[in-house]
Protein backbone atom coordinates (compact mmCIF):
# COMPACT_ATOMS: atom_id res chain seq x y z
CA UNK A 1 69.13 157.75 154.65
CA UNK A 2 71.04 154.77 156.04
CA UNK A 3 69.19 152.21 157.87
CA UNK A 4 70.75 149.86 160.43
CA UNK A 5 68.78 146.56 160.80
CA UNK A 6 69.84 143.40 163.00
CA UNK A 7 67.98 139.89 162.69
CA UNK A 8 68.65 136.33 163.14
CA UNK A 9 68.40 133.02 161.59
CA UNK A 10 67.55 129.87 163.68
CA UNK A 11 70.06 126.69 163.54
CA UNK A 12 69.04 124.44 165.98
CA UNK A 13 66.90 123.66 169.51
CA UNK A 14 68.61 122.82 172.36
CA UNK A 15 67.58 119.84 174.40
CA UNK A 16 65.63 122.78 176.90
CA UNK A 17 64.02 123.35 174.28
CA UNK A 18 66.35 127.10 174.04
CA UNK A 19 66.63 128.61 170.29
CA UNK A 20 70.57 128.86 169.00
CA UNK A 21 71.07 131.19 166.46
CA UNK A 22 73.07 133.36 164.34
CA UNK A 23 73.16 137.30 164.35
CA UNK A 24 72.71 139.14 161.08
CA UNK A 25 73.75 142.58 160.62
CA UNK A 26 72.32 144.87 158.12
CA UNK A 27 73.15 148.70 157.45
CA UNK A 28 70.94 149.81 153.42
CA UNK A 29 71.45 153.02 151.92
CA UNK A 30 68.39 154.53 149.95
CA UNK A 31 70.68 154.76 147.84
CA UNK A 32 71.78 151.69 144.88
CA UNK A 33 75.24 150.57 144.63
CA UNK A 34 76.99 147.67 145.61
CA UNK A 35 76.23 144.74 147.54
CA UNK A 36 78.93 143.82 150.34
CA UNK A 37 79.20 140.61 152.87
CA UNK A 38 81.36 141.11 155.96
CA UNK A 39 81.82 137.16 158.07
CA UNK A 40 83.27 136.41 160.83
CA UNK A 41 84.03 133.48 163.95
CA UNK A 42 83.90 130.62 161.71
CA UNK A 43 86.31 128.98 164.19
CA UNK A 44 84.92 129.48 167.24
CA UNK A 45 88.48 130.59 169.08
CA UNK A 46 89.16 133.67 166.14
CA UNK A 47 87.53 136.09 167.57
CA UNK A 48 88.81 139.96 166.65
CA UNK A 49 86.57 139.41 163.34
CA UNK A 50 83.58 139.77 166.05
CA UNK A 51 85.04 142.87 166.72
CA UNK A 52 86.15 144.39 163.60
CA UNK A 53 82.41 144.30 162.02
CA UNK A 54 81.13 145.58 165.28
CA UNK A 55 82.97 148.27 164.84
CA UNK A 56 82.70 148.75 161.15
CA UNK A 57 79.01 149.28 161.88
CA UNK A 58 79.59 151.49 164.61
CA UNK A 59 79.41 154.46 162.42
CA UNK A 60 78.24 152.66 159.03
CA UNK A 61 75.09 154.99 159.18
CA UNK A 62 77.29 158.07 159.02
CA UNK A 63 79.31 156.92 156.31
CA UNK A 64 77.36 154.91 154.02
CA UNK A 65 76.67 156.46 150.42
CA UNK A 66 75.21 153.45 148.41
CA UNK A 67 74.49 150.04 148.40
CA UNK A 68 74.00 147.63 151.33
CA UNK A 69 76.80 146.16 153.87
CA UNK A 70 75.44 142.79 155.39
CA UNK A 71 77.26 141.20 158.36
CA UNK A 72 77.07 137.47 159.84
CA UNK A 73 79.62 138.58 162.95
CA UNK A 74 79.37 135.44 164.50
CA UNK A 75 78.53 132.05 162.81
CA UNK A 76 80.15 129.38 165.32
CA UNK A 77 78.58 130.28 168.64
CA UNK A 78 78.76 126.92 169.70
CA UNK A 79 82.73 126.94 169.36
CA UNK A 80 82.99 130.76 170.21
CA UNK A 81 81.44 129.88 174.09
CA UNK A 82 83.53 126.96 174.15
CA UNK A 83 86.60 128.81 173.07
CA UNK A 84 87.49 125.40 170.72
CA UNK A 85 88.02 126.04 166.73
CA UNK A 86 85.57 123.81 165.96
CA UNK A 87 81.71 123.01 166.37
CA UNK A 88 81.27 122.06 169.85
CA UNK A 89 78.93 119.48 169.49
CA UNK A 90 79.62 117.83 166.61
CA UNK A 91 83.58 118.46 165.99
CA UNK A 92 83.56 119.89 162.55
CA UNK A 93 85.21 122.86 161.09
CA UNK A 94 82.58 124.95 159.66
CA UNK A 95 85.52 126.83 156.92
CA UNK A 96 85.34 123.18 155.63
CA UNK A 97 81.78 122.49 155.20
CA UNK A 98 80.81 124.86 152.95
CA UNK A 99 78.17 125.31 150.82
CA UNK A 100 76.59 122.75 153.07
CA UNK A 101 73.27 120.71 152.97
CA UNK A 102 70.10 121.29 154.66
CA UNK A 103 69.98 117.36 155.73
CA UNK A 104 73.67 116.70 156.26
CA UNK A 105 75.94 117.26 159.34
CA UNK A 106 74.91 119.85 162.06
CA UNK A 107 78.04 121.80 160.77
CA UNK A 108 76.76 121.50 157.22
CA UNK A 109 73.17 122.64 157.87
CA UNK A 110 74.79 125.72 159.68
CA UNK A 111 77.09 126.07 156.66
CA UNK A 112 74.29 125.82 154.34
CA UNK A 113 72.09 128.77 156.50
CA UNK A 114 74.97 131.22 156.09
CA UNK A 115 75.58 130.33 152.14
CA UNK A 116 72.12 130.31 150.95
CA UNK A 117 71.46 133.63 152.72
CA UNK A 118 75.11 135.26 151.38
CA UNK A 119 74.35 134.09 147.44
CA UNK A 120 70.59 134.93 148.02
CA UNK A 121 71.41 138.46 147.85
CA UNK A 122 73.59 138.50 144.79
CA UNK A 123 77.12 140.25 146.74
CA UNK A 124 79.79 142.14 144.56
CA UNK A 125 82.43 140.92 147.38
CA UNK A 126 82.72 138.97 150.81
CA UNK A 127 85.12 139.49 153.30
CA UNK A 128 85.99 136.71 155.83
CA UNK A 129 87.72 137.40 158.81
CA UNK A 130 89.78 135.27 160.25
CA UNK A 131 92.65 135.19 162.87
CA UNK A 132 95.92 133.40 162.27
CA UNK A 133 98.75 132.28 164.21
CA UNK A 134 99.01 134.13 167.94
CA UNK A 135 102.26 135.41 166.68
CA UNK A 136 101.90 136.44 163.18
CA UNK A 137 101.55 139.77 161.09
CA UNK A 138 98.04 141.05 159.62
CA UNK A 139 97.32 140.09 155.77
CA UNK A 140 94.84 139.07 153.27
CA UNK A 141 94.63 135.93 151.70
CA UNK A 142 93.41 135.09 148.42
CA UNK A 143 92.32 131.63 147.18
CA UNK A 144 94.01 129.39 145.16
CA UNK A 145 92.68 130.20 141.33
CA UNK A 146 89.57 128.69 141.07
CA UNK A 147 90.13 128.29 137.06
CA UNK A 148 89.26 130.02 133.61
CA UNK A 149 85.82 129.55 134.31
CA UNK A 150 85.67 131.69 137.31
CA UNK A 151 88.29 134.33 136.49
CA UNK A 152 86.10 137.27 137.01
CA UNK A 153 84.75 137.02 140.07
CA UNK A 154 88.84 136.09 140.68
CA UNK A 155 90.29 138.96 138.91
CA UNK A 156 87.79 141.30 141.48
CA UNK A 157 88.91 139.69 144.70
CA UNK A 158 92.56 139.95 143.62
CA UNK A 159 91.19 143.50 143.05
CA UNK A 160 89.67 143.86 146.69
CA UNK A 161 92.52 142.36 148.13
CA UNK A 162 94.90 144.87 146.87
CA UNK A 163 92.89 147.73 147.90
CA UNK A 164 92.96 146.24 151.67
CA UNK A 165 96.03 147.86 152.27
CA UNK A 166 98.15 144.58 153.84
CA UNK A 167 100.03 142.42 152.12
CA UNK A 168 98.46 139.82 150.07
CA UNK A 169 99.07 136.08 150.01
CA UNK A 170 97.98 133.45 147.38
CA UNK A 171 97.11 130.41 149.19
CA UNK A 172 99.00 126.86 147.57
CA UNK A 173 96.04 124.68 149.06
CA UNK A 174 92.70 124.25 147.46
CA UNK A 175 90.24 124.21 150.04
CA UNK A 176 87.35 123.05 148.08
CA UNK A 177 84.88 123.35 151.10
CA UNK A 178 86.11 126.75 152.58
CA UNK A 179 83.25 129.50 152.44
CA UNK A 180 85.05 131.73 150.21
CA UNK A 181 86.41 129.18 147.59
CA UNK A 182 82.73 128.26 147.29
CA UNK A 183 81.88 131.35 146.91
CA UNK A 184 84.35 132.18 143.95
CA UNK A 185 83.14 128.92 142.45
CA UNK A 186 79.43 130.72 142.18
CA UNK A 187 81.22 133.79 140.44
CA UNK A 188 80.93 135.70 144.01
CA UNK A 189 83.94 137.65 144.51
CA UNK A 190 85.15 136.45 148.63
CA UNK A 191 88.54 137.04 150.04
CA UNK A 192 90.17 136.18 153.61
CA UNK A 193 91.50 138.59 156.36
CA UNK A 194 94.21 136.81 158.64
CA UNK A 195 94.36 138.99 161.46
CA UNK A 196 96.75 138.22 163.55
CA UNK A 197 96.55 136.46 167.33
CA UNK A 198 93.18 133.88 168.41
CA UNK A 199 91.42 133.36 171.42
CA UNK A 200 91.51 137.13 172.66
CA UNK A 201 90.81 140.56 170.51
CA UNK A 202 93.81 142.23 169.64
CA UNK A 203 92.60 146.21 169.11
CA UNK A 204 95.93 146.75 166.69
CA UNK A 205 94.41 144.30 164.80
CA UNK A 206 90.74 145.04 165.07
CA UNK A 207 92.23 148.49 163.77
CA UNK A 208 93.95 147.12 161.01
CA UNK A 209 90.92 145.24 159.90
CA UNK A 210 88.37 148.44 160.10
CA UNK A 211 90.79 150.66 158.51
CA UNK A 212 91.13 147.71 155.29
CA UNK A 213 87.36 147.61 155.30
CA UNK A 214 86.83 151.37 155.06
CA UNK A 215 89.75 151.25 152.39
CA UNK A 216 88.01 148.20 150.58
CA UNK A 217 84.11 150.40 150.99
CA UNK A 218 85.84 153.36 149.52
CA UNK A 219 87.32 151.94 146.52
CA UNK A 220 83.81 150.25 145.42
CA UNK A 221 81.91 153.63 146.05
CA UNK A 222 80.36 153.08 148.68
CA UNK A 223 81.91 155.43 151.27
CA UNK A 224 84.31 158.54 150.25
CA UNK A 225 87.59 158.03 149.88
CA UNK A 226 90.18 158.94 152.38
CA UNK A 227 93.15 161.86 151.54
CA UNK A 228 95.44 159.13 153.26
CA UNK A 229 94.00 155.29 152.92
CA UNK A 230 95.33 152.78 155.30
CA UNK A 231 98.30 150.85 154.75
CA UNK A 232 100.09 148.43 157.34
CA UNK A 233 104.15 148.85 156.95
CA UNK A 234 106.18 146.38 154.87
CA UNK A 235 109.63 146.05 153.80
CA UNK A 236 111.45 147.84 151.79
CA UNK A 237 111.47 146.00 148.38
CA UNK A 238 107.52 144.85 148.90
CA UNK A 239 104.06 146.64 148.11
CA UNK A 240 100.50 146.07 148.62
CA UNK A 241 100.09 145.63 144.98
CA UNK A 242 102.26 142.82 144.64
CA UNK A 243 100.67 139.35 145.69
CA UNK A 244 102.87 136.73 147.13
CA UNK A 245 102.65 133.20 147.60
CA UNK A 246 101.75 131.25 151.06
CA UNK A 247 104.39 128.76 152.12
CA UNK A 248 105.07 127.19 155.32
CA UNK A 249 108.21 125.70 154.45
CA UNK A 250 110.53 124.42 155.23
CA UNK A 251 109.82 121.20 157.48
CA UNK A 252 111.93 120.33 160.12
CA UNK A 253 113.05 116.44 160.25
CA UNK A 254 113.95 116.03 164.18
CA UNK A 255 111.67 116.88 167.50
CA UNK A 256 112.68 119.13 170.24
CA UNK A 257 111.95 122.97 171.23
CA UNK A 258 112.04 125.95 168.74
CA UNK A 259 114.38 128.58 169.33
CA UNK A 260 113.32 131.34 166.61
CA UNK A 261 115.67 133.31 164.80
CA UNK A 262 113.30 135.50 162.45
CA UNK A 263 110.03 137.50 163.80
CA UNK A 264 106.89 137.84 161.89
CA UNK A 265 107.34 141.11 159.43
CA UNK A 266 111.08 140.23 159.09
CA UNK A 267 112.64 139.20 155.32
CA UNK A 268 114.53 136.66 155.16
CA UNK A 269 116.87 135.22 152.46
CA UNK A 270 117.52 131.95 150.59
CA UNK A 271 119.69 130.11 153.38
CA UNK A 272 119.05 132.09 156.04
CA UNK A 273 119.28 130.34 159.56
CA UNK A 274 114.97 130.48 160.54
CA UNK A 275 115.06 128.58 163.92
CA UNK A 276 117.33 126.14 165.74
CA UNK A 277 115.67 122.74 166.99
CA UNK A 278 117.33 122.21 170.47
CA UNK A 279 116.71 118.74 172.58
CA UNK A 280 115.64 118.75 176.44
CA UNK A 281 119.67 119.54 177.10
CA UNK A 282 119.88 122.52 174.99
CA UNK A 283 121.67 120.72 171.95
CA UNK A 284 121.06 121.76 168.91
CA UNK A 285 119.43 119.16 166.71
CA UNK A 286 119.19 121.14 163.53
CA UNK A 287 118.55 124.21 161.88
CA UNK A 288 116.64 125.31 159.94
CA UNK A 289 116.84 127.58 156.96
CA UNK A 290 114.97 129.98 154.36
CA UNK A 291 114.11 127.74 151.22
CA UNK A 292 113.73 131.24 149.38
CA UNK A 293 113.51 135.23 149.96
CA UNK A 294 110.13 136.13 152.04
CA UNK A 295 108.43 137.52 154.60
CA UNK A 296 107.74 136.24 157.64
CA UNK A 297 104.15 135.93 158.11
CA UNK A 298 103.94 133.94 161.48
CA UNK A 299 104.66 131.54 164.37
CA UNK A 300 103.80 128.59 165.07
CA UNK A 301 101.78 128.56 168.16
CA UNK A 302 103.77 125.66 169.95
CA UNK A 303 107.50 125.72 170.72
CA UNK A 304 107.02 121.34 170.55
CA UNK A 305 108.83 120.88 167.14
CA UNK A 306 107.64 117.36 165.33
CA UNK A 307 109.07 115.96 161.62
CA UNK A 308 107.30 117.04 159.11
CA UNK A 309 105.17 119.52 161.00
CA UNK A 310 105.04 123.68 159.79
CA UNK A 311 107.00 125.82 162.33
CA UNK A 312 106.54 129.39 160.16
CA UNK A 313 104.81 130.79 157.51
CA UNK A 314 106.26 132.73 154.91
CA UNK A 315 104.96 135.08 151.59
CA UNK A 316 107.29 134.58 148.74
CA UNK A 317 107.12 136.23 145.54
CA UNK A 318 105.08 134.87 142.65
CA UNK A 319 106.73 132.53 139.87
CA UNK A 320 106.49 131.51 136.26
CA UNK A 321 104.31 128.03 137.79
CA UNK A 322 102.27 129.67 140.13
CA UNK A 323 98.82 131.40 139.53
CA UNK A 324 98.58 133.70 136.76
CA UNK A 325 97.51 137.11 138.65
């Protein structure tokens, strides 16, 4: 039997003396197995994560064989009602305050609520949700490699990741305060959705991010396996197997307004016109071109072009310097 349980955990009292806090989601089997975390709204304007676990425990009951799925679906209310990124009050981005401190900074005493209460339960995996550029394709994104002492709980979220059924990315930045670097740094297994468009729910990817759960549940035993599991399309010449590497290069050098000439999903080649920079006449100021084979993983949300400033986002394969999968 399968029991559904939802909670909360306190992190603040407002000045009317109102209690803010953060909704927990719980669905146990009577049965052991594994231990799973799904997070989500950790900037406060990526909100199909909300969504997806909503969903995912929709019909959890039904389809839960072992173990224990836990859910924090929404851990920035403050930015989620304000539709900003960050914590309203304070201005901090909670995906870079982790694991937090009980005394510190209102967005590291919410940081440190949601970490104690992930690790306190010992999870084989965590998922984190996210949302990525407005125009950009669904994918998971792996951590940069956290280093030989950590390679386990490494190897298994490269493991997860594949299983998700997108393509998979290897991020170039360390983001030593992210939840799930953190995470991998306590031996936890955590990985990263990137789901596509913020501020509103987009139900293709809501879909795309249930279906990778179930995919990601089935493969650790804890729901049965489909005959067909979910996989989102990608080029011929790429699999869901293969990780790539995040870059979002190259840079352009000169201001104006992007004209794009490659769409998210779309491979591109070494030299490849990407976009043309075009001045308030409509003259081209440059263009810009593929510093290797990819895919397109995204958009920049603003058609302002600056120096120096990301305009796309691209997976490229894997090379002899780059982590050792």
């Amino acid at each position: 039997m399968v029991r559904n349980h939802y909670s909360f955990k306190k992190i603040m009292t407002g000045s009317d003396l109102s209690r803010r806090r953060l909704p927990v989601m719980c669905a146990t089997s009577g049965n052991p197995g594994p231990v799973v975390w799904l997070t989500a709204c950790s900037h406060g304007d990526e909100v199909s994560g909300i969504v997806v676990i909503q969903e995912v425990f929709k019909t959890i009951r039904r389809r839960l064989l072992c173990g224990a799925v836990h859910a924090f679906p929404l851990m920035n209310p403050l930015g989620f009602e304000s539709g900003m990124r960050h914590i309203t009050p304070s201005g901090e981005d909670l995906n870079r305050s982790f694991p937090g401190n009980a005394n510190g900074s209102l967005g590291e005493r919410i940081a440190h609520t949601i970490f104690d209460t992930i690790t306190a339960t010992s999870p084989d995996l965590v998922v984190d949700v996210h949302n990525d550029w407005t125009d950009s394709m669904p994918y998971v994104l792996v951590d940069h490699d956290p280093g030989k002492a950590h390679q386990k709980s490494y190897r298994h979220a490269l493991h997860a990741a594949r299983q998700a059924g997108m393509c998979v990315i290897v991020d170039e930045e360390e983001l030593h305060q992210s939840l799930s670097f953190n995470l991998l740094l306590r031996d936890i297994p955590a990985l990263t959705f990137e789901l596509g468009q913020p501020y509103t729910v987009s139900e293709s990817n809501v879909t795309c991010g249930v279906q990778a759960i179930w995919n990601i549940l089935a493969d650790l035993g804890m729901i049965a396996p489909r005959e067909t599991p979910f996989r989102y399309p990608l080029p011929p010449g790429y699999t869901h197997d293969s990780p790539l590497r995040y870059s979002d290069k190259p840079y352009g050098a000169k201001s104006g307004i992007i004209r794009f000439l490659a769409a998210p999903g779309d491979v591109v080649k070494a030299g490849q016109p990407l976009a043309r920079i075009v001045n308030a006449f409509g003259r081209r100021q440059e263009t810009l071109t593929a510093v290797t084979d990819g895919i397109v993983l995204g958009h920049a949300d603003s058609s302002v072009a600056f120096p120096g400033v990301p305009v796309m986002a691209f997976g490229v394969r894997m090379t002899t310097g780059d982590n050792k999968q």
